[in-house]
Protein backbone atom coordinates (compact mmCIF):
# COMPACT_ATOMS: atom_id res chain seq x y z
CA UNK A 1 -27.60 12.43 19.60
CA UNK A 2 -27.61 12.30 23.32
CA UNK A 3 -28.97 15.38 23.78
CA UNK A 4 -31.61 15.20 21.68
CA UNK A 5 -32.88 11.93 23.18
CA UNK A 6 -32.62 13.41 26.55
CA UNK A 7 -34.78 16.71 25.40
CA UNK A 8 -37.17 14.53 23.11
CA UNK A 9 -37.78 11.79 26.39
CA UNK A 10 -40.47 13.93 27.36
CA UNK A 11 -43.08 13.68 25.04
CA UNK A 12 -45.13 11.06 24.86
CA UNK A 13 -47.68 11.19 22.14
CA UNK A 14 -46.03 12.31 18.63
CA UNK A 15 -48.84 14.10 16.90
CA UNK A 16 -47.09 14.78 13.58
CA UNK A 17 -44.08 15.53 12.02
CA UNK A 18 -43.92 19.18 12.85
CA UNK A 19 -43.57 18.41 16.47
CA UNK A 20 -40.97 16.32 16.03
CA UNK A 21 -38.84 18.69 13.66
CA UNK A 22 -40.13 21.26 16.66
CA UNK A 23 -38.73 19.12 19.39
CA UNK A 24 -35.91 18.08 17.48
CA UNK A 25 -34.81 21.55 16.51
CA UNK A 26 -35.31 22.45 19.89
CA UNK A 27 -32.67 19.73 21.18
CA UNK A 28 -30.28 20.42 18.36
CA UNK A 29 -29.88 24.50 19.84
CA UNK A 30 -29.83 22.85 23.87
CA UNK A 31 -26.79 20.44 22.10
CA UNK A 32 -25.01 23.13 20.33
CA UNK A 33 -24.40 24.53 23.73
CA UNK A 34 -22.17 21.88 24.27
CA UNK A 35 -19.60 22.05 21.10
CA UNK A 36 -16.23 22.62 21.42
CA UNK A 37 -14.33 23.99 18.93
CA UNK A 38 -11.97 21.51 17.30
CA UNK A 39 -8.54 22.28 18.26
CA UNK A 40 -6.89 21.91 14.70
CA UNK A 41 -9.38 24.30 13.51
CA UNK A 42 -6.48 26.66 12.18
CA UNK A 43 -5.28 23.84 10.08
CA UNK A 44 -8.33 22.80 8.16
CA UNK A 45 -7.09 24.67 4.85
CA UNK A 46 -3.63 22.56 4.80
CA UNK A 47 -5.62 19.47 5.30
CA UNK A 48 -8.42 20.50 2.21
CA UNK A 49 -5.11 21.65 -0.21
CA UNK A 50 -3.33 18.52 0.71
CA UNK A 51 -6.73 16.08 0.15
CA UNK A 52 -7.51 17.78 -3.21
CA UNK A 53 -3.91 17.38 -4.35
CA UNK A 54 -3.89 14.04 -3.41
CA UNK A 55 -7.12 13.20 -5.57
CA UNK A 56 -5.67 15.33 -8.46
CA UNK A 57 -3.55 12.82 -8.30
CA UNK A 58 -5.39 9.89 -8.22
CA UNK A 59 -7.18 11.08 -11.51
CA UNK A 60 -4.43 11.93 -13.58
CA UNK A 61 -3.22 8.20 -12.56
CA UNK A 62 -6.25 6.75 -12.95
CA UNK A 63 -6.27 8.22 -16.70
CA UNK A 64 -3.16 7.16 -17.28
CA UNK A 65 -4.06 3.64 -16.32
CA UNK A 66 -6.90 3.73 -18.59
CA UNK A 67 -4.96 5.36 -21.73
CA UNK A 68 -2.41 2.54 -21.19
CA UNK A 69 -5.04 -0.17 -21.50
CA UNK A 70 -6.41 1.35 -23.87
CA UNK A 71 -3.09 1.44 -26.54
């Protein structure tokens, strides 16, 4: 968001909201210049399998809680 203040500083009259997607878009490509790469990158996929087991999980336990109140 940094970057995009510093590009969008220097206007000074908004005319209308296709400037300002304009000026934004054009601060969003000077900001992407500046991403790094994250370094667990490679382990993303673990980290999605593990999260969806985990709230496979939590639903099959959260049915069971409600069939339990239930009988």
């Amino acid at each position: 968001m940094g970057s995009i203040r510093r590009v969008c500083r220097n206007v000074r009259h908004w005319r209308d909201a296709a400037m300002a997607l304009r000026w934004t878009g054009a601060a969003m490509l000077e900001a992407a210049k500046g991403f790094r790469r994250l370094k667990a990158h490679m382990q993303l996929p673990v980290l999605r399998e593990a999260l969806a087991a985990l709230q496979e999980q939590n639903a099959s336990n959260t049915a069971l809680a409600s069939n339990t109140k239930a009988a």
